[in-house]
Protein backbone atom coordinates (compact mmCIF):
# COMPACT_ATOMS: atom_id res chain seq x y z
CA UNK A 1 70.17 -75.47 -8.33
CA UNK A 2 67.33 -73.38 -9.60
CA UNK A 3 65.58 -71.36 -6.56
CA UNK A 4 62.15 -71.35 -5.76
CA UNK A 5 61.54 -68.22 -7.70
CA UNK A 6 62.75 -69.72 -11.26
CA UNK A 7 60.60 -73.05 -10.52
CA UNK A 8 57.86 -70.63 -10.04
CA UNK A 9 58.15 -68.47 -12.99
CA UNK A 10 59.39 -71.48 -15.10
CA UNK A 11 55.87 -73.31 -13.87
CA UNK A 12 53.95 -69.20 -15.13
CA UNK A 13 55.53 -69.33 -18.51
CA UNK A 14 54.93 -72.92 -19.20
CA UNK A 15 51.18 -72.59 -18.47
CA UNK A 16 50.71 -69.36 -20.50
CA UNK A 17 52.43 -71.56 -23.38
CA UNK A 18 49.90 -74.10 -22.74
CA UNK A 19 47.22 -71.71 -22.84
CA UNK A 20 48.48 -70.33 -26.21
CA UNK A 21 49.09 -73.85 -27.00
CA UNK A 22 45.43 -74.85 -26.37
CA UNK A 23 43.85 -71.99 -28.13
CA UNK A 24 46.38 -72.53 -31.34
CA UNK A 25 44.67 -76.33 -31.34
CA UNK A 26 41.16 -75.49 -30.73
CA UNK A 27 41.11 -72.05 -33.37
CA UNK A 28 43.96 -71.32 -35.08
CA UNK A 29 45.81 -68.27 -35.19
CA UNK A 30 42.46 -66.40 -35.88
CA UNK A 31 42.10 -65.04 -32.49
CA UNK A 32 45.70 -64.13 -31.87
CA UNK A 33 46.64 -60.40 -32.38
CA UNK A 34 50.24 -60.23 -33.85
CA UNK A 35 52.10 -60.01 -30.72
CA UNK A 36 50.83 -63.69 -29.65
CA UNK A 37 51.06 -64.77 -32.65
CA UNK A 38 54.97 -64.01 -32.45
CA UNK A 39 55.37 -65.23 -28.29
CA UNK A 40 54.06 -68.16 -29.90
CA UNK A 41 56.16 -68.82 -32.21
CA UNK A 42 59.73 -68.14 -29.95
CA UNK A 43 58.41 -70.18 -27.38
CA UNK A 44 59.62 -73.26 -29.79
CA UNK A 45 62.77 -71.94 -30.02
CA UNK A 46 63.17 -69.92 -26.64
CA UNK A 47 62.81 -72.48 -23.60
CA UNK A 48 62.11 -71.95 -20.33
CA UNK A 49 61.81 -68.33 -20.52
CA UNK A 50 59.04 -65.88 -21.15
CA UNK A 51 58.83 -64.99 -24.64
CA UNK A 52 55.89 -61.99 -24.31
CA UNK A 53 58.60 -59.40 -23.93
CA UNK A 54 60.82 -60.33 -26.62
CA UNK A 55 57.60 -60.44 -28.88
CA UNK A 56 56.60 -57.31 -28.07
CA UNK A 57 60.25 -55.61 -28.37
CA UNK A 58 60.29 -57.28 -32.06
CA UNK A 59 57.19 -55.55 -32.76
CA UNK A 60 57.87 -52.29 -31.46
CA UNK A 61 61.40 -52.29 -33.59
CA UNK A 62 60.49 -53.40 -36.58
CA UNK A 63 56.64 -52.12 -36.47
CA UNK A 64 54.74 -55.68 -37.76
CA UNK A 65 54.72 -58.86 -37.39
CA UNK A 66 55.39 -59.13 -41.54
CA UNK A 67 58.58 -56.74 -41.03
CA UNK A 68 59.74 -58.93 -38.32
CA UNK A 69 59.28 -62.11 -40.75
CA UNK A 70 60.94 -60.01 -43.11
CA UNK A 71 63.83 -58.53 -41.17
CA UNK A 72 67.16 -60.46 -41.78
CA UNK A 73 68.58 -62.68 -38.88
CA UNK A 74 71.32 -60.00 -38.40
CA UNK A 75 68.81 -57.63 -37.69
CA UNK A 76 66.57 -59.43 -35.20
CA UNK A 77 69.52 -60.54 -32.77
CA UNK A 78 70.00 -57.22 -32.07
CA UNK A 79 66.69 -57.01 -30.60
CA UNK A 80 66.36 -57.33 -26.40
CA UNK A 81 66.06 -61.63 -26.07
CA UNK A 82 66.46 -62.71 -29.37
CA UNK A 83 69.63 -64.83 -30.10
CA UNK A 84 70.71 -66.61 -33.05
CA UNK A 85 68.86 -69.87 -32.70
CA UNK A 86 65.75 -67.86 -32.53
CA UNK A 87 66.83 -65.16 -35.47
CA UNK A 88 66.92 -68.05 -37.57
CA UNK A 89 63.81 -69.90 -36.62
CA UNK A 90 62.17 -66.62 -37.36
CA UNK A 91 63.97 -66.05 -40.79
CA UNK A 92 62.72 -70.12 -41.68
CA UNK A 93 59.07 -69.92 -41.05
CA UNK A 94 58.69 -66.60 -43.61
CA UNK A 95 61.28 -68.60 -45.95
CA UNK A 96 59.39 -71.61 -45.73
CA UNK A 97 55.31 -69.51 -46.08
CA UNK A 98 57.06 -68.75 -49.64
CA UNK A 99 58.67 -71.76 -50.68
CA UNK A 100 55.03 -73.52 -49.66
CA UNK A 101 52.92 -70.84 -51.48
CA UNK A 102 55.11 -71.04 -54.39
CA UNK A 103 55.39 -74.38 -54.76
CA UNK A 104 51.17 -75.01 -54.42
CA UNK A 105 50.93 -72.47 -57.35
CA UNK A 106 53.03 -74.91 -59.58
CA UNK A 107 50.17 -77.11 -59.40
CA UNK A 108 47.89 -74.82 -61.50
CA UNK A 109 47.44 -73.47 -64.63
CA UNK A 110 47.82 -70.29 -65.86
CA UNK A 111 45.97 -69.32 -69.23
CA UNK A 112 44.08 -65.52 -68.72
CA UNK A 113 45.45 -62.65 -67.10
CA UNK A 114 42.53 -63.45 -64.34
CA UNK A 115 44.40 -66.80 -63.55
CA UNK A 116 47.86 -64.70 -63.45
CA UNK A 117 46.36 -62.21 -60.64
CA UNK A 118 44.93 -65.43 -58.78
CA UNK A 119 48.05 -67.06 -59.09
CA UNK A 120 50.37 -64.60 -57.84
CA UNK A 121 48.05 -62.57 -55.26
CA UNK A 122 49.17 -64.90 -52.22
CA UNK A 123 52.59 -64.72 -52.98
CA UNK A 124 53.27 -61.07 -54.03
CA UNK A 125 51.32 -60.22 -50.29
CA UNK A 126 53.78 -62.08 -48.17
CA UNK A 127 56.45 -59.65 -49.42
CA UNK A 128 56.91 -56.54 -47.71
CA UNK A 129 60.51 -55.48 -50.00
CA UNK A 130 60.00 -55.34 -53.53
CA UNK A 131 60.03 -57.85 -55.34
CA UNK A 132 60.67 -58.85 -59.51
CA UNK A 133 58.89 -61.91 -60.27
CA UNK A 134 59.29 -64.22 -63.53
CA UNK A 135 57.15 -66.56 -64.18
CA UNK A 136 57.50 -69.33 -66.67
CA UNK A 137 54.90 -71.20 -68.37
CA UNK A 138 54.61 -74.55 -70.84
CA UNK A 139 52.73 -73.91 -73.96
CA UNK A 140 49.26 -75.19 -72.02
CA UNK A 141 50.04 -73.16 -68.85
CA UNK A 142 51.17 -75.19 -66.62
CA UNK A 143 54.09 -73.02 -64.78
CA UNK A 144 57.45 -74.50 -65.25
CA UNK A 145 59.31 -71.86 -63.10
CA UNK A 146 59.08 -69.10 -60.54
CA UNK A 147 62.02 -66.74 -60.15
CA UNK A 148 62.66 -64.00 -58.00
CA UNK A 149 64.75 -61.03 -58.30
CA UNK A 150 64.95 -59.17 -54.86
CA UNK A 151 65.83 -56.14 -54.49
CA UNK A 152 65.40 -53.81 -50.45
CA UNK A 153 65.34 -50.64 -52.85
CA UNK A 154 63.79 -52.63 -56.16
CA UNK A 155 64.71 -50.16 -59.29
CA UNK A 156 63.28 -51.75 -62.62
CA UNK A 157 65.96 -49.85 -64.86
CA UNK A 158 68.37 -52.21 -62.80
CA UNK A 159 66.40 -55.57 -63.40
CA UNK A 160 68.82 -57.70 -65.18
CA UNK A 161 67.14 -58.33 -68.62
CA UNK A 162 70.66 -61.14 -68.69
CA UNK A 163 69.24 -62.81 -65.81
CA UNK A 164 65.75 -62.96 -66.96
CA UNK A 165 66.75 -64.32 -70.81
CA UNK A 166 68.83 -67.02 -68.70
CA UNK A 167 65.97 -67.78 -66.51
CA UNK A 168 63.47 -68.71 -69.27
CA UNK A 169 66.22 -70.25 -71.76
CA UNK A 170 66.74 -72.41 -68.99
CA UNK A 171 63.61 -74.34 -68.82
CA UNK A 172 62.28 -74.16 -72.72
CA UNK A 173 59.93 -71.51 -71.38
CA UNK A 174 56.81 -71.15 -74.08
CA UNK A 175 54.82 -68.53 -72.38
CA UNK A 176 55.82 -65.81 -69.40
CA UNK A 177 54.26 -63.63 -66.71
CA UNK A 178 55.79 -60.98 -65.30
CA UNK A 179 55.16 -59.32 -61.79
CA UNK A 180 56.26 -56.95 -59.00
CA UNK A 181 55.03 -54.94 -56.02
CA UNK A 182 54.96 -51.40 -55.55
CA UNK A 183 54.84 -50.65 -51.59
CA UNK A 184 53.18 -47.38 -52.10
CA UNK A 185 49.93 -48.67 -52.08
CA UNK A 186 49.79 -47.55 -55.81
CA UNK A 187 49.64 -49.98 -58.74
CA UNK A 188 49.87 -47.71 -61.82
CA UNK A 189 53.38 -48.39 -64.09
CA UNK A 190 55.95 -45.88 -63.72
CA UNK A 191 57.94 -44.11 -66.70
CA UNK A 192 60.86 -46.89 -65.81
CA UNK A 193 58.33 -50.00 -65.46
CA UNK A 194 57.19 -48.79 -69.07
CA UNK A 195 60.48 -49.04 -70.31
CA UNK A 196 61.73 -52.59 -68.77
CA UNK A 197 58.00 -54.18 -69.90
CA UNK A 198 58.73 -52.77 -73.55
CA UNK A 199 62.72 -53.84 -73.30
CA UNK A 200 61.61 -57.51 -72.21
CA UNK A 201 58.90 -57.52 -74.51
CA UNK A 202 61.11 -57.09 -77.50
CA UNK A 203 63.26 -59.81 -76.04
CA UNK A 204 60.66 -62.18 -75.64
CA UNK A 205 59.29 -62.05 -78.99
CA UNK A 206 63.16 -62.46 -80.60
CA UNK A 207 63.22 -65.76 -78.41
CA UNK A 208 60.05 -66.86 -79.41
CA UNK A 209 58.67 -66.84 -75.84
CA UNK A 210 55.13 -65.58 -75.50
CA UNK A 211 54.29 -62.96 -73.39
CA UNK A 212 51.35 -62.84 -71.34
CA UNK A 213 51.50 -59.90 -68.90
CA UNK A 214 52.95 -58.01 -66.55
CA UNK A 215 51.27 -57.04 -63.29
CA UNK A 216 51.72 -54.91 -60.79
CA UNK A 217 50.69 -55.35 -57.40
CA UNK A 218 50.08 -52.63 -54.58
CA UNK A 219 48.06 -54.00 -51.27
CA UNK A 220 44.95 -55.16 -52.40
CA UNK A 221 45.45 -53.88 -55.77
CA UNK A 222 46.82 -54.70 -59.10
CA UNK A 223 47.50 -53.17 -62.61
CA UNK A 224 47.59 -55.66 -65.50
CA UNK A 225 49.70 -54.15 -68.49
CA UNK A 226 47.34 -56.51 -70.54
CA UNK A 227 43.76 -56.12 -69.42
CA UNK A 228 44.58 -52.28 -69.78
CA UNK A 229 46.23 -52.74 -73.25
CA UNK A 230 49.56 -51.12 -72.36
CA UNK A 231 51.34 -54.24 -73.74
CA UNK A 232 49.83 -53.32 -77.24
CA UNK A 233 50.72 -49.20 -77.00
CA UNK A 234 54.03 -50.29 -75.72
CA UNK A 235 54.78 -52.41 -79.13
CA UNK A 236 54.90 -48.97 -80.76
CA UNK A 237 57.24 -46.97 -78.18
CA UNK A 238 57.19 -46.31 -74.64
CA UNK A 239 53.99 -43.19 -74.27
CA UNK A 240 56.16 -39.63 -73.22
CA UNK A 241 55.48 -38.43 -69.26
C-alpha cells in the first residue's frame, strides 16, 4: 500500500501537471522555456512520477531541447529517469513534427527559387544532423516526392548520386530541388558541394529532369546555387579553390 508520503507527492506532481496542463490550453507552448516544454511532454508517458528532473537531466546531457528530439532512443535511456517507453515517445513526436511538415509542403507548389526557400525553410530547421534533401517536382510544380538522405557526419562526396537517379526515376520526376544544411552557421558551397551540384547536374540533364536549384541552408540563412548563378558557372567546370 502506498504510504502517506507517495499519496502526497503523487497529489504535488499531479497538480504541477495540471498547472502545465492549464497553461498548455489557455497559451500554448509560447510561455514555456524548453525545460517545461520537455516535463511536459514525459508526463504523458511517465505516470505518477515527477518528470522536472528527468527534463532537466535531458537538457543538461544533450544541451537543447532540439538535440534531445534529435538524440536516438538508445541514447536518451541512458539518461537518469528515462526508460524505453519514454525514449520512444520522445523519438515519435520529432519523427512525427517532420512527417507533418513534410507532408503540408506537398500541398504547394514550387515554381521560383523563392517558393523552394519557403518550401523547405520549416523543414531543413527541425534538423539539427545534416541532412541531403531531394525534392521532386511535376512539370507545373506540384512536388511529387521528398527524400532524405541522412547522414550524423553528412559528406557530399559520399551522397549516393545511385540513390538519387533511383529516387526521381521512380516517380517520373519532371523538375528537382536540391537541399542540405550546413551546421556551421555558414551557407556558402564548399569545394565538394561544387562538385556533387555539377555531378547531379550532368545527370539530370541526361535524364531529361529539370533542375531547379540547390540550396543550402545554415540557421537563418540560405545560399541558392541559382539566384547566385553558380548553376550556370558550374555547366562549364567546377571554379579552382
Amino acid at each position: 500500500m502506498p504510504s502517506t508520503k507517495d499519496n502526497l507527492n503523487s497529489k504535488i506532481h499531479a497538480g504541477r501537471r495540471q498547472k502545465l496542463r492549464d497553461r498548455f490550453m489557455a497559451n500554448g507552448l509560447d510561455n514555456f522555456n524548453e525545460c517545461e516544454v520537455l516535463e511536459f511532454a514525459l508526463g504523458y508517458c511517465i505516470p505518477r512520477q515527477d518528470t522536472n528532473p528527468a527534463a532537466h537531466s535531458l537538457i543538461d546531457t544533450f544541451g537543447t531541447l532540439q538535440a534531445v528530439m534529435d538524440a536516438e532512443p538508445t541514447a536518451l535511456t541512458r539518461a537518469f529517469g528515462i526508460g524505453e517507453k519514454a525514449s520512444v515517445f520522445l523519438h515519435f513526436l520529432q519523427s512525427f513534427s517532420v512527417y507533418l511538415t513534410k507532408h503540408r509542403a506537398t500541398k504547394t507548389k514550387i515554381v521560383t527559387p523563392e517558393n523552394a526557400v519557403q518550401f523547405l525553410q520549416p523543414l531543413m530547421q527541425a534538423y539539427s544532423v545534416e541532412q541531403f534533401v531531394v525534392v521532386c517536382l511535376d512539370t507545373a510544380g506540384n512536388v511529387l516526392k521528398i527524400h532524405n538522405i541522412t547522414n550524423h557526419e553528412l559528406d557530399m562526396v559520399h551522397v549516393s548520386v545511385r540513390e538519387i537517379i533511383a529516387v526521381v526515376t521512380a516517380v517520373k520526376t519532371a523538375q528537382v530541388v536540391l537541399a542540405h544544411n550546413h551546421l556551421n552557421e555558414n551557407p556558402e558551397p564548399s569545394m565538394s558541394d561544387m562538385q556533387l551540384t555539377r555531378r547531379l547536374w550532368l545527370t539530370f540533364d541526361n535524364l531529361g529532369i529539370k533542375f531547379l536549384d540547390h540550396i543550402i541552408f545554415a540557421g537563418d540563412q540560405n545560399y541558392s546555387f541559382h539566384c547566385s548563378g553558380l548553376i550556370e558557372v558550374l555547366k562549364s567546370g567546377v571554379p579552382k579553390a
